[in-house]
N, C-alpha and C. Protein backbone atom coordinates (compact mmCIF):
# COMPACT_ATOMS: atom_id res chain seq x y z
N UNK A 1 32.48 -33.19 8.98
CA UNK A 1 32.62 -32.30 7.84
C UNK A 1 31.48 -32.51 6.84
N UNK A 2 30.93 -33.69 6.74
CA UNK A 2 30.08 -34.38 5.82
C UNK A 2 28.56 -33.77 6.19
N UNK A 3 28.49 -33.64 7.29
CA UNK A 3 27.05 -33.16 7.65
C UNK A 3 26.72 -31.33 8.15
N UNK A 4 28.01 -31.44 7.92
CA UNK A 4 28.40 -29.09 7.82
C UNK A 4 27.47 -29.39 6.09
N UNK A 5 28.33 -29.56 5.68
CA UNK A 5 28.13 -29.07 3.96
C UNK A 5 26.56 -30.26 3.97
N UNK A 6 26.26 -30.96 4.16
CA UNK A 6 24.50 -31.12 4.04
C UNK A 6 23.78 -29.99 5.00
N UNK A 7 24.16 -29.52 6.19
CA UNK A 7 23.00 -28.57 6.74
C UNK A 7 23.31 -27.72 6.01
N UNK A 8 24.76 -26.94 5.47
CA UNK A 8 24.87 -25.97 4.50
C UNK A 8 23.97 -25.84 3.38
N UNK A 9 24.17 -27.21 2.64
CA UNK A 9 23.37 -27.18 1.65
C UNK A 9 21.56 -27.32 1.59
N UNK A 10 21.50 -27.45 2.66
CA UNK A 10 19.70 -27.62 3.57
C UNK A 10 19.52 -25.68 3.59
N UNK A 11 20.30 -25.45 4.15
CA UNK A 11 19.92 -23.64 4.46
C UNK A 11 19.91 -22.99 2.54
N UNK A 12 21.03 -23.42 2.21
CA UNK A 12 20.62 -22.66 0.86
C UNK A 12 19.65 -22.87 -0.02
N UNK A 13 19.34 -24.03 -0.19
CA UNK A 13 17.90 -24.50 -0.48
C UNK A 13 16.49 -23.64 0.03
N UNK A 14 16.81 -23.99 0.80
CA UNK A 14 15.44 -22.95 1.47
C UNK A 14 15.18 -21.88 1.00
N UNK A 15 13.81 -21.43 0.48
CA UNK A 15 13.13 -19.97 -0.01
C UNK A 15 13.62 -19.43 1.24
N UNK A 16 14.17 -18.29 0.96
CA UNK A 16 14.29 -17.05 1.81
C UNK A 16 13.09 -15.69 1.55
N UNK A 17 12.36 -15.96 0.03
CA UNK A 17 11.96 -14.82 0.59
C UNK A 17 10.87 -15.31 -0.15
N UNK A 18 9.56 -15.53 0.27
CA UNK A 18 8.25 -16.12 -0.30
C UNK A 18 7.50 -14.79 -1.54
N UNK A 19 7.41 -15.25 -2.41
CA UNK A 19 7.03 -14.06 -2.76
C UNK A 19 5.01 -13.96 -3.06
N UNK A 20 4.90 -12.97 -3.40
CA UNK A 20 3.50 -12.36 -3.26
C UNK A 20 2.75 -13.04 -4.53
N UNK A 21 1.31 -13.13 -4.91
CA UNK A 21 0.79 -13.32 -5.71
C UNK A 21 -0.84 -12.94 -5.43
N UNK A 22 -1.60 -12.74 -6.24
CA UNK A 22 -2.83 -12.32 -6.41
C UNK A 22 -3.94 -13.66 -7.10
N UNK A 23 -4.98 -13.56 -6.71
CA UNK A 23 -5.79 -14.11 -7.46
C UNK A 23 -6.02 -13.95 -8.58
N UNK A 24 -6.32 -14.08 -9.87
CA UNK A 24 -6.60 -13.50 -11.17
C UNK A 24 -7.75 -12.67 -11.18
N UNK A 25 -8.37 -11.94 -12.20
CA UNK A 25 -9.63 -11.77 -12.18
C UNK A 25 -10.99 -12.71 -12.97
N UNK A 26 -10.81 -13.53 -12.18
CA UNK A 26 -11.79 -14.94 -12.06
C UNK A 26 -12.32 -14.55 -11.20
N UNK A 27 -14.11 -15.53 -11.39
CA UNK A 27 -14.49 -14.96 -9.60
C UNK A 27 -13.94 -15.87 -8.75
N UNK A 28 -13.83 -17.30 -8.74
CA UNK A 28 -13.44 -18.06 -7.46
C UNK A 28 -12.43 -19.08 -8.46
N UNK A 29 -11.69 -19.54 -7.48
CA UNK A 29 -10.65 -20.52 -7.26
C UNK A 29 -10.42 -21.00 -6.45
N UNK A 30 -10.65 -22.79 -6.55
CA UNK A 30 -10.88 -23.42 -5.42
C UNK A 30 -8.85 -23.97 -5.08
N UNK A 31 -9.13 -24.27 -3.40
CA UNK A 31 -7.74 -24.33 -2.96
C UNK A 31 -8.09 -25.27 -2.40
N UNK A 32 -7.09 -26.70 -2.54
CA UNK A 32 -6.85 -27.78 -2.36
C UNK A 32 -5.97 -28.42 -1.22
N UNK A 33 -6.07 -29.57 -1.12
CA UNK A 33 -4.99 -30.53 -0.30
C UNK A 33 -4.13 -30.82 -1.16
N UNK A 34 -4.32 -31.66 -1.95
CA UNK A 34 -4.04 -32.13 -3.18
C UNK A 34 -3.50 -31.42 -4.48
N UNK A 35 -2.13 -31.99 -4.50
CA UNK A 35 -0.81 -31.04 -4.99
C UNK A 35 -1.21 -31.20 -6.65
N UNK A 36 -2.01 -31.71 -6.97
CA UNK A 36 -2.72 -31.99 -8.73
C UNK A 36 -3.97 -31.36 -8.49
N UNK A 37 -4.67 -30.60 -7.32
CA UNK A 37 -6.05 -30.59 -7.44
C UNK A 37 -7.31 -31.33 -7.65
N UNK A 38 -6.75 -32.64 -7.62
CA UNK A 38 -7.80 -33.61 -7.85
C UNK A 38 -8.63 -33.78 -6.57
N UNK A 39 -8.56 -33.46 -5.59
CA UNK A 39 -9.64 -33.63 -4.47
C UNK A 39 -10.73 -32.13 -4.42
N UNK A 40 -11.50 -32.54 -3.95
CA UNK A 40 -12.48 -31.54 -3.53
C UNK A 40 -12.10 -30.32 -2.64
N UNK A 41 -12.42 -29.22 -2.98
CA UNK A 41 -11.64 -27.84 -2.74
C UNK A 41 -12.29 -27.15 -1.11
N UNK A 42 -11.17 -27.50 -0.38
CA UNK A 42 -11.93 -26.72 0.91
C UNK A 42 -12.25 -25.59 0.88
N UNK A 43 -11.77 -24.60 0.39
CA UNK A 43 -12.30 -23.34 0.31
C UNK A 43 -12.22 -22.52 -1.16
N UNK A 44 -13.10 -21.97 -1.29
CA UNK A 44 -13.01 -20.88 -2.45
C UNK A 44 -12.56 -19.63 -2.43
N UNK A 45 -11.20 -19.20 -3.52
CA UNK A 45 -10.71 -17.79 -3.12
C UNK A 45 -11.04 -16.68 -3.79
N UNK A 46 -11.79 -15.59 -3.77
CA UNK A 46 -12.33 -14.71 -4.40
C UNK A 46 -11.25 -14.23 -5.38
N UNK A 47 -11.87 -13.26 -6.45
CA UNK A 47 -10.42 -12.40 -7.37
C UNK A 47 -10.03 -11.76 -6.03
N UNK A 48 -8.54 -11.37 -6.35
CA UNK A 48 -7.70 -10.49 -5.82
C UNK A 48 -7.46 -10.54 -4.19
N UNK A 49 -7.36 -11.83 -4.18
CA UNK A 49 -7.06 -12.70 -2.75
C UNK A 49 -5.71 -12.37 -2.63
N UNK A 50 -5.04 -11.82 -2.13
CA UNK A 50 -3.53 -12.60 -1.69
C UNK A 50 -3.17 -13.42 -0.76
N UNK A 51 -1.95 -13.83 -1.91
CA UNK A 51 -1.66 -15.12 -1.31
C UNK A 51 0.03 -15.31 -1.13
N UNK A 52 0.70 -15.82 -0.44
CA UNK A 52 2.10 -15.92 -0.24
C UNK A 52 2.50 -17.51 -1.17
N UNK A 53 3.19 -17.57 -1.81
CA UNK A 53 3.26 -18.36 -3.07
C UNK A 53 4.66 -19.29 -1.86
N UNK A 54 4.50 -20.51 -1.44
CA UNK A 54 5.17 -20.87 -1.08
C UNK A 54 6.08 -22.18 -1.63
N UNK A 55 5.22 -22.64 -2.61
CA UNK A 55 6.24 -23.41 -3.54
C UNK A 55 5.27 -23.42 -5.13
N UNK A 56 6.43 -23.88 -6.17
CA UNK A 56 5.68 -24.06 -7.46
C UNK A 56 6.26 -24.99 -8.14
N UNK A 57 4.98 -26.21 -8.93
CA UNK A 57 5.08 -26.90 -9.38
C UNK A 57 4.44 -27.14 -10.76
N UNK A 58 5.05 -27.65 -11.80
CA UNK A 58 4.13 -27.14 -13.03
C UNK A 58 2.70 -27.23 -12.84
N UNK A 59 2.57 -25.85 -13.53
CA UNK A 59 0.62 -26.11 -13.04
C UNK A 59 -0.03 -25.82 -12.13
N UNK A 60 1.15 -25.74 -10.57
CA UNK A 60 0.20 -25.67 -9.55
C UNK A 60 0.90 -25.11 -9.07
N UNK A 61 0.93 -24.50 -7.89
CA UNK A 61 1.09 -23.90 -6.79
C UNK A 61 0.40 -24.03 -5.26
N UNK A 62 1.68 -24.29 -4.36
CA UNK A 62 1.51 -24.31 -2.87
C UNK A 62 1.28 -22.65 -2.53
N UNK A 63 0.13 -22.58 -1.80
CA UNK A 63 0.01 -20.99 -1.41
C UNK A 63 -0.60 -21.03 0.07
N UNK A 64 -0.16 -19.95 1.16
CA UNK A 64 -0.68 -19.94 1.88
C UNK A 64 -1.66 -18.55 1.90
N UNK A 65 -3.10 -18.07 2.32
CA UNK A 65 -3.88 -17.46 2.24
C UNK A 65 -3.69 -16.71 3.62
N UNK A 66 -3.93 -15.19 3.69
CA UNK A 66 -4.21 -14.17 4.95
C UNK A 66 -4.19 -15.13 6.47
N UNK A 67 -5.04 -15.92 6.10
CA UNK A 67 -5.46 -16.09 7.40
C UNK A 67 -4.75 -17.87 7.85
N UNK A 68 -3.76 -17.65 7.02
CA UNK A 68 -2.84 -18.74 7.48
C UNK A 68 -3.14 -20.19 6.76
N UNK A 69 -4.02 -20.26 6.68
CA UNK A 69 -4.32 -22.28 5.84
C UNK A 69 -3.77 -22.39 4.65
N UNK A 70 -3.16 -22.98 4.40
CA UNK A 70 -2.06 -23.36 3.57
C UNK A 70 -3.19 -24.45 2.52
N UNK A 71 -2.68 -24.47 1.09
CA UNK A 71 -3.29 -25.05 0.10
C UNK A 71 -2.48 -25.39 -1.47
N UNK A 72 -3.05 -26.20 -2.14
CA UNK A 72 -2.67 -25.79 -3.63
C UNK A 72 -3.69 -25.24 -4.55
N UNK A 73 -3.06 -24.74 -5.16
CA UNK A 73 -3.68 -23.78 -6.78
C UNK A 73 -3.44 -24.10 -7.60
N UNK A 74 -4.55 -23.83 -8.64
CA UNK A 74 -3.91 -23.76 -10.25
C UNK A 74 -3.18 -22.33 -10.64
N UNK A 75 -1.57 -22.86 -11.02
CA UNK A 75 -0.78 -21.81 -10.93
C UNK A 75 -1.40 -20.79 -12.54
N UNK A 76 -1.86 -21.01 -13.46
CA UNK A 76 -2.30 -20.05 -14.31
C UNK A 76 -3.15 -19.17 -13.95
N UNK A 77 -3.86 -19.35 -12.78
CA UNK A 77 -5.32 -18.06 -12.35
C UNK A 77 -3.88 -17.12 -11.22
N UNK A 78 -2.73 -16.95 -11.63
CA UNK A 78 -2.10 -16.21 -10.34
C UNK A 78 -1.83 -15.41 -10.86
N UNK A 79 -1.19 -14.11 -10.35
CA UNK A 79 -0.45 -12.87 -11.12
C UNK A 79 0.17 -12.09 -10.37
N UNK A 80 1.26 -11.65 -10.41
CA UNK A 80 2.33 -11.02 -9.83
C UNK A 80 1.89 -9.88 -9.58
N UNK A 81 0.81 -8.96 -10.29
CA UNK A 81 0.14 -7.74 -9.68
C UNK A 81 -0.87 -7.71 -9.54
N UNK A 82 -2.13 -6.85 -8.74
CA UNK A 82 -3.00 -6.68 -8.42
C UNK A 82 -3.83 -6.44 -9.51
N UNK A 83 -4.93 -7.65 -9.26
CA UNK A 83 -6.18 -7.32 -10.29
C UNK A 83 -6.81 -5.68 -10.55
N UNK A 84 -6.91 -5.42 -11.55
CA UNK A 84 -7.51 -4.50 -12.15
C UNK A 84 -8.40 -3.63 -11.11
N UNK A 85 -9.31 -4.52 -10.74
CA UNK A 85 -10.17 -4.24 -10.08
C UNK A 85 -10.37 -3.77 -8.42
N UNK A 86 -9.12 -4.43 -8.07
CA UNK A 86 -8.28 -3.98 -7.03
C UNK A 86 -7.34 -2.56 -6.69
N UNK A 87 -7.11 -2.47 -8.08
CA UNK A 87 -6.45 -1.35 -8.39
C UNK A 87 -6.77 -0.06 -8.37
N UNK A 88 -8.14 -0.52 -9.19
CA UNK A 88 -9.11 0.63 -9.55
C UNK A 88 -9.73 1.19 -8.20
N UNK A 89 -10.08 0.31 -6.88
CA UNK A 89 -10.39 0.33 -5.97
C UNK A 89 -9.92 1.66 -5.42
N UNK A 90 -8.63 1.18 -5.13
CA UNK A 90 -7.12 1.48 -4.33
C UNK A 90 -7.40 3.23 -5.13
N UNK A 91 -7.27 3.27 -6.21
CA UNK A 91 -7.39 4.39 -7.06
C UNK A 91 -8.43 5.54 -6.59
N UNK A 92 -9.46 5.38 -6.27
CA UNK A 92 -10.89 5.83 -5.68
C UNK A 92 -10.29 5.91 -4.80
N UNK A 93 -10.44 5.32 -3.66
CA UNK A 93 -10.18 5.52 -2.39
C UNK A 93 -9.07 6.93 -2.50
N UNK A 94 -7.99 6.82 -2.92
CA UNK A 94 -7.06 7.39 -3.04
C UNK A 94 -7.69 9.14 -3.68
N UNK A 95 -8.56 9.47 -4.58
CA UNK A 95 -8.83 10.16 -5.52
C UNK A 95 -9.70 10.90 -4.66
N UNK A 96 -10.43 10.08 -3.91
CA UNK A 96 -11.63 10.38 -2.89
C UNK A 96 -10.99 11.16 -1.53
N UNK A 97 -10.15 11.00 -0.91
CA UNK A 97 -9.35 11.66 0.09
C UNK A 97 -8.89 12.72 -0.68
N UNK A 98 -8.11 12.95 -2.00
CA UNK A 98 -7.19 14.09 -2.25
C UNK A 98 -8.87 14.92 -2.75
N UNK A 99 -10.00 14.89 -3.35
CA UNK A 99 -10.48 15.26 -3.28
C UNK A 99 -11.42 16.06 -2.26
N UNK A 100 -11.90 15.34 -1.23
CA UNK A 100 -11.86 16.06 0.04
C UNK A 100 -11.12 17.38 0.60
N UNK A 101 -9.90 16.75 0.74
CA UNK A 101 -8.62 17.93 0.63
C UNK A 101 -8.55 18.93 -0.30
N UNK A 102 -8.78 18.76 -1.37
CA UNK A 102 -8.82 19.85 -2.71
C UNK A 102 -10.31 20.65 -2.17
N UNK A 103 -11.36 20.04 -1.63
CA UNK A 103 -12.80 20.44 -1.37
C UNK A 103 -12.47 21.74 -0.02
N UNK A 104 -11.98 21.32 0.67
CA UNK A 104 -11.48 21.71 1.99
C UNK A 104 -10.87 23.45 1.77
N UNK A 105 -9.42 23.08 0.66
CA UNK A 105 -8.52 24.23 0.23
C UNK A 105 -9.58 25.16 -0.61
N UNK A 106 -10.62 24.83 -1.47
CA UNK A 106 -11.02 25.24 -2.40
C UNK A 106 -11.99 26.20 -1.62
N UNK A 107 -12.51 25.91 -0.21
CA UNK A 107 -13.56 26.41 0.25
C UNK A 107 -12.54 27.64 1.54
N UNK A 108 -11.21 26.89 1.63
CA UNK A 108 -10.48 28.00 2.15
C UNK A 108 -10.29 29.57 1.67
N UNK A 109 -9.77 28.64 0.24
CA UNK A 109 -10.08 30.11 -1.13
C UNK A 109 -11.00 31.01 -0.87
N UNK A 110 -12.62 30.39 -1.45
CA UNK A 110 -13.09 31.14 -1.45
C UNK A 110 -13.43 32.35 -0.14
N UNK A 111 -12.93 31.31 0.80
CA UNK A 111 -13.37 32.86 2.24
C UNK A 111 -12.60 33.55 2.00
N UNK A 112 -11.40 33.00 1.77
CA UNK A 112 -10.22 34.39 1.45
C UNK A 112 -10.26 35.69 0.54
N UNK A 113 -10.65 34.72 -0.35
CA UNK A 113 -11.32 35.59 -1.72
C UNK A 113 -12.67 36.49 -1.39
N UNK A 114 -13.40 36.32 -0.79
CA UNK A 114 -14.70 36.72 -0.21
C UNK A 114 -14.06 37.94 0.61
N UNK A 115 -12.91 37.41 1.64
CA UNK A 115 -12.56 38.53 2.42
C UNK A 115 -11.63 39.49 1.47
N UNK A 116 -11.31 39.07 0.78
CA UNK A 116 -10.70 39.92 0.29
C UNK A 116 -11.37 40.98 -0.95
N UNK A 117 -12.30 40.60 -1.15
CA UNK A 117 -13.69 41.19 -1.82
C UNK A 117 -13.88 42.46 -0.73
N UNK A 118 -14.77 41.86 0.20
CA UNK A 118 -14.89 42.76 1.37
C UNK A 118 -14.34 44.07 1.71
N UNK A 119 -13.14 43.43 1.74
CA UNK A 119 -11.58 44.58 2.26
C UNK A 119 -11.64 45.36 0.95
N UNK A 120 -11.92 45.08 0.11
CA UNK A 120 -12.11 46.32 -0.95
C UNK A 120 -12.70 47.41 -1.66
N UNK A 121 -14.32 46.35 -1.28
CA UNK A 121 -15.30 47.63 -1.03
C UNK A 121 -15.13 48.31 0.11
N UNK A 122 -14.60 47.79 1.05
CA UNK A 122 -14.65 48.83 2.29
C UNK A 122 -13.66 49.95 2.09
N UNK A 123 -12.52 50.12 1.46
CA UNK A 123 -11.39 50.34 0.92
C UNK A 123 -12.50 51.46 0.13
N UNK A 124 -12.79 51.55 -0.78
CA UNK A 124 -13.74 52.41 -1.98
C UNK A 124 -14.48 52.95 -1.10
N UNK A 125 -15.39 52.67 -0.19
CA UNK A 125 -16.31 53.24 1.10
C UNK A 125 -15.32 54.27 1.79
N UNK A 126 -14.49 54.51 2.09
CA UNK A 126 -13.47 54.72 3.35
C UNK A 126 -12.75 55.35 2.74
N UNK A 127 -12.10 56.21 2.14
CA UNK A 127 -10.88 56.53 1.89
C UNK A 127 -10.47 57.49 2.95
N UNK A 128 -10.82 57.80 3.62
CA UNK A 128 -10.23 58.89 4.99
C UNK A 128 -9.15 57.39 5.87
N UNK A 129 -9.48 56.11 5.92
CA UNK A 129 -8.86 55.58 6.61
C UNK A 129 -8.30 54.38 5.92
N UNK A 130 -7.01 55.25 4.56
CA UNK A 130 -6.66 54.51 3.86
C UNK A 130 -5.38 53.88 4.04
N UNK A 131 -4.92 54.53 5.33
CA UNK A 131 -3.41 53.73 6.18
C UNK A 131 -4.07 52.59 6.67
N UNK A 132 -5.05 52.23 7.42
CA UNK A 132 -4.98 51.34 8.15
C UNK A 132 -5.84 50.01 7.01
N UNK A 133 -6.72 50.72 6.44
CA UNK A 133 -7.08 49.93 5.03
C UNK A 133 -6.18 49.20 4.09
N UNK A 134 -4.80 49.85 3.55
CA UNK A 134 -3.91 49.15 3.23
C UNK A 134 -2.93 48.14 3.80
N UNK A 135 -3.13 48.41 5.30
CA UNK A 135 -2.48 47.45 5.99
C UNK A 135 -2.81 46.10 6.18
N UNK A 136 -4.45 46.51 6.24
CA UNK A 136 -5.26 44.83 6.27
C UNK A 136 -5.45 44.59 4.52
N UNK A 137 -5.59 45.89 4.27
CA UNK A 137 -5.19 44.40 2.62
C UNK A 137 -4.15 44.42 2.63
N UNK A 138 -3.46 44.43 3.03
CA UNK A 138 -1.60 43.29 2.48
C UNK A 138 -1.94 42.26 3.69
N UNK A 139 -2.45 42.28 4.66
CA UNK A 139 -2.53 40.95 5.56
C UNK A 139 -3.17 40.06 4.39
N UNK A 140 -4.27 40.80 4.28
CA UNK A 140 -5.45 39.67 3.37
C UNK A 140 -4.69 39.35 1.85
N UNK A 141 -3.62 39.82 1.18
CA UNK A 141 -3.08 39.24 0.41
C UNK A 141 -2.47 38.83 0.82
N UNK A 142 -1.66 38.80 1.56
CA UNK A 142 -0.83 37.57 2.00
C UNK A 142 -1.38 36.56 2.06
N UNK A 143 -2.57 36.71 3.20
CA UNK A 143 -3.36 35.41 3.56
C UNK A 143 -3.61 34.49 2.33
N UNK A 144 -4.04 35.13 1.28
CA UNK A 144 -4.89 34.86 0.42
C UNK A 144 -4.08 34.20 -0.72
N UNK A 145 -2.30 34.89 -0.81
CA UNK A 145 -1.59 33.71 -1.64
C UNK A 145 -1.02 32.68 -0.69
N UNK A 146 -1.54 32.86 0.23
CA UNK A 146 -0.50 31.37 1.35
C UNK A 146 -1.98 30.44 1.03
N UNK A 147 -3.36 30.50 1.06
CA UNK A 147 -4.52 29.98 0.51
C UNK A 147 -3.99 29.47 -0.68
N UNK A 148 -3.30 30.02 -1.76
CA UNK A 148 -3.43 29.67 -3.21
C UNK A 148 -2.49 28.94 -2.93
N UNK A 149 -0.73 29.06 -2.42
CA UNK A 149 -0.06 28.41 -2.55
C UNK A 149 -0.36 26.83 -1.75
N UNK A 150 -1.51 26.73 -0.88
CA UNK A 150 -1.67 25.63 0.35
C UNK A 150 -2.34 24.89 -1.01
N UNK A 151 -3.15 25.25 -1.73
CA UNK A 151 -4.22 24.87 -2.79
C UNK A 151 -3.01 24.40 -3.51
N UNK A 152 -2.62 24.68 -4.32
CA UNK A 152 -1.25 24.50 -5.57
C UNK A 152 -0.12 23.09 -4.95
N UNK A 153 -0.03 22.86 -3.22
CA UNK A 153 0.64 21.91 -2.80
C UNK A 153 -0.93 20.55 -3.30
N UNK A 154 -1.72 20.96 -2.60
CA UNK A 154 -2.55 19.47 -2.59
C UNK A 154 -2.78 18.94 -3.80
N UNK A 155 -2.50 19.76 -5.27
CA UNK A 155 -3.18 19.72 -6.37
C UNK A 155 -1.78 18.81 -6.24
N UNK A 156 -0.49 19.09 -6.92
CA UNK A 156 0.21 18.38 -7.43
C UNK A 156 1.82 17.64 -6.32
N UNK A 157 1.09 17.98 -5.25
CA UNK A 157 2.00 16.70 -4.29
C UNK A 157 1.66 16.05 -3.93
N UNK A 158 2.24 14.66 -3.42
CA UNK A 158 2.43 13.49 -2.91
C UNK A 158 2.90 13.03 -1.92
N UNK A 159 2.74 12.95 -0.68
CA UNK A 159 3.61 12.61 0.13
C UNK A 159 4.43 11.67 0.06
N UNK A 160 5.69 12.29 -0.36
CA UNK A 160 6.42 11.64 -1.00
C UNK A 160 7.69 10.72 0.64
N UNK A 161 7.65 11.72 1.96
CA UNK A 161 8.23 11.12 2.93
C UNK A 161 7.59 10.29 3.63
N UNK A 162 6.09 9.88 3.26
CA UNK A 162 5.47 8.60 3.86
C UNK A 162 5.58 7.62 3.03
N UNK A 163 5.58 7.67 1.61
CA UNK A 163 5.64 6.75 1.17
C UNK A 163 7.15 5.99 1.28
N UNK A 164 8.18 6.77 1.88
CA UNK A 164 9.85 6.44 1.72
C UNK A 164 9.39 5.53 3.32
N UNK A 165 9.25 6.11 4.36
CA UNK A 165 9.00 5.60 5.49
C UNK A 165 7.99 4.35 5.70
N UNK A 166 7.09 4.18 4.64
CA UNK A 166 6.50 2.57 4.29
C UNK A 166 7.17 2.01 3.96
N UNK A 167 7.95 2.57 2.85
CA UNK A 167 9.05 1.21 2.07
C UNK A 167 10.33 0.96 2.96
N UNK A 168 10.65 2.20 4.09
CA UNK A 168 11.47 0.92 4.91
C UNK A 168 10.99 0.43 5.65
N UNK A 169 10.15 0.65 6.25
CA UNK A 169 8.83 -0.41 7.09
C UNK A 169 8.54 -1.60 6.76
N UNK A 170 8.53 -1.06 5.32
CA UNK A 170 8.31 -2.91 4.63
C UNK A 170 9.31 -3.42 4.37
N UNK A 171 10.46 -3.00 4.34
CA UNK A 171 11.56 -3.81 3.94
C UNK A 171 12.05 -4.25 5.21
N UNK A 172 12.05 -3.54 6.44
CA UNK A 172 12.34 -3.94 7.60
C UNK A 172 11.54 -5.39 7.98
N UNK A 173 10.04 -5.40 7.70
CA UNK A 173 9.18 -6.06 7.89
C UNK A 173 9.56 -7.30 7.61
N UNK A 174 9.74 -7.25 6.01
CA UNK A 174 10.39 -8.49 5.13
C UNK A 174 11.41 -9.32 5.68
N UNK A 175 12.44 -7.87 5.86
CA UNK A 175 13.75 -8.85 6.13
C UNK A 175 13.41 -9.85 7.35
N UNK A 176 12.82 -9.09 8.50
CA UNK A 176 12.95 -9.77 10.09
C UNK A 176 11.65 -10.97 9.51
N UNK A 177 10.81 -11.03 8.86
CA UNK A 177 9.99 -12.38 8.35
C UNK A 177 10.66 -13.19 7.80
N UNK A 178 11.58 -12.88 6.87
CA UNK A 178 12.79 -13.97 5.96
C UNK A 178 13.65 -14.08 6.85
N UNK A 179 14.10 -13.85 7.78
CA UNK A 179 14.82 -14.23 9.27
C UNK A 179 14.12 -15.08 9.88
N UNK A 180 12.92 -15.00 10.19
CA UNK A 180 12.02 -15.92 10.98
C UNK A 180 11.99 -17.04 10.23
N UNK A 181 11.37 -16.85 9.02
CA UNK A 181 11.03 -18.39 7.51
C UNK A 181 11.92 -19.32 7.95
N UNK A 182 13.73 -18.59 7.88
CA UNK A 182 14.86 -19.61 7.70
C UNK A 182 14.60 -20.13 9.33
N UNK A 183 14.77 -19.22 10.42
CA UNK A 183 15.05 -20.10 11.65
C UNK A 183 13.57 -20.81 11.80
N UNK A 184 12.16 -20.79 11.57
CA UNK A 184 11.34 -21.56 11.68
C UNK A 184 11.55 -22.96 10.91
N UNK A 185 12.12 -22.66 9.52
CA UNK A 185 12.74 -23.92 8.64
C UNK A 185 13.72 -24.77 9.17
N UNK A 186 14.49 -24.52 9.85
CA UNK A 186 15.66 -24.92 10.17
C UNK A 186 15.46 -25.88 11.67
N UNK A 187 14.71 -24.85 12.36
CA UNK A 187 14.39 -25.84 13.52
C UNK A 187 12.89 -26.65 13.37
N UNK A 188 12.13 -26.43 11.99
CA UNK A 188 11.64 -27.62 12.05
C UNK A 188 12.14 -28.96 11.41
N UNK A 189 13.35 -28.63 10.62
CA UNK A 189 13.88 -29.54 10.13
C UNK A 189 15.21 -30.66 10.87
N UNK A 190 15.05 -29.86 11.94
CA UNK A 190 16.31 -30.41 13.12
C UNK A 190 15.37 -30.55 14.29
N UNK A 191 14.26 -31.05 14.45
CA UNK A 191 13.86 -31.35 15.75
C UNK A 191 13.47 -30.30 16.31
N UNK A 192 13.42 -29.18 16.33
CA UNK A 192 13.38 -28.31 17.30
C UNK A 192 14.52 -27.44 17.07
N UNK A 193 15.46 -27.93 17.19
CA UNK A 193 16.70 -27.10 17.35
C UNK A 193 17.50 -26.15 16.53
N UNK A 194 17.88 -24.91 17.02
CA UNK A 194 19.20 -24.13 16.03
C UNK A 194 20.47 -24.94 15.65
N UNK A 195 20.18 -25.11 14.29
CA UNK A 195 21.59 -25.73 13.62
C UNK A 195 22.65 -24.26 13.35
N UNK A 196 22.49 -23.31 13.02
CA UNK A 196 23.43 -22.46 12.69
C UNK A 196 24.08 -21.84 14.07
């Protein structure tokens, strides 16, 4: 009974869910062996490194880096969101695609608009063949507000069902990793073996 309620109390202990952290916007921060930082820094971490914050101690922080090597930090250069500069990045990139797209619709327009120019002097030229003239301009208005309305989506939407389908991706992601954390914890703390 005595050693239920210690592995019990071994599993609740355990971080279940590591959480995220960023570099500051500093340029480098060196990452250590040494849980005070007093040894010489194996590697240097640029701003806006992430890092998985795996334990904290005043001052410092255990973090493991992308590419797996585990270290300590000085916990004041950390921050729960993405440097500025990271952001701003992310921002461009982002601004730069919907622009494209807006470039794309905008040049759709104008053929439409062009054709629909067209269809009207010909319309003023022609009036003997003003049945079949009105028929292609109502095609070409049509065309030409399904153009405006395609334009009017890129300006002010978002794909708003990819971004729902990331966030359960990532939450799926999370959970089955905080599943792994505990059973990797557990059987390194038992030899090898599943205690639960």
């Amino acid at each position: 009974m005595r050693g239920i309620v210690i592995v019990l109390g071994a599993i609740l202990a355990m971080p279940v869910w590591a959480e995220t952290a960023y570099v500051t916007d500093i340029l480098r921060l060196g990452q250590h062996q040494a849980q005070d930082t007093s040894d010489r820094a194996f590697r240097m971490l640029v701003s806006g490194t992430e890092l998985e914050v795996l334990e904290r101690v005043t001052n410092f922080a255990r973090v493991r880096a992308p590419d797996g090597r585990e270290g300590w930090v000085k916990s004041n250069y950390l921050v729960d969101e993405k440097p500025s500069r990271l952001r701003v990045a992310e921002l461009e990139a982002q601004m730069e695609a919907w622009n494209e797209k807006l470039t794309v619709a905008e040049e759709a327009r104008q053929k439409a608009e062009q054709a629909y120019e067209k269809l009207t002097s010909d319309i003023a030229a022609s009036e003997n063949s003003s049945v079949a003239v009105q028929v292609k301009l109502q095609q070409l208005t049509e065309e030409n507000n399904r153009y405006r309305s395609r334009l009017d989506t890129f300006r002010g939407s978002v794909p708003l069902s990819w971004a729902a389908v990331a966030l359960l991706v990532m939450l799926g992601v999370g959970f089955l990793a905080g599943l792994w954390w505990i059973d990797f914890q557990s059987r390194r703390r038992h030899g090898g073996f599943r205690v639960y």
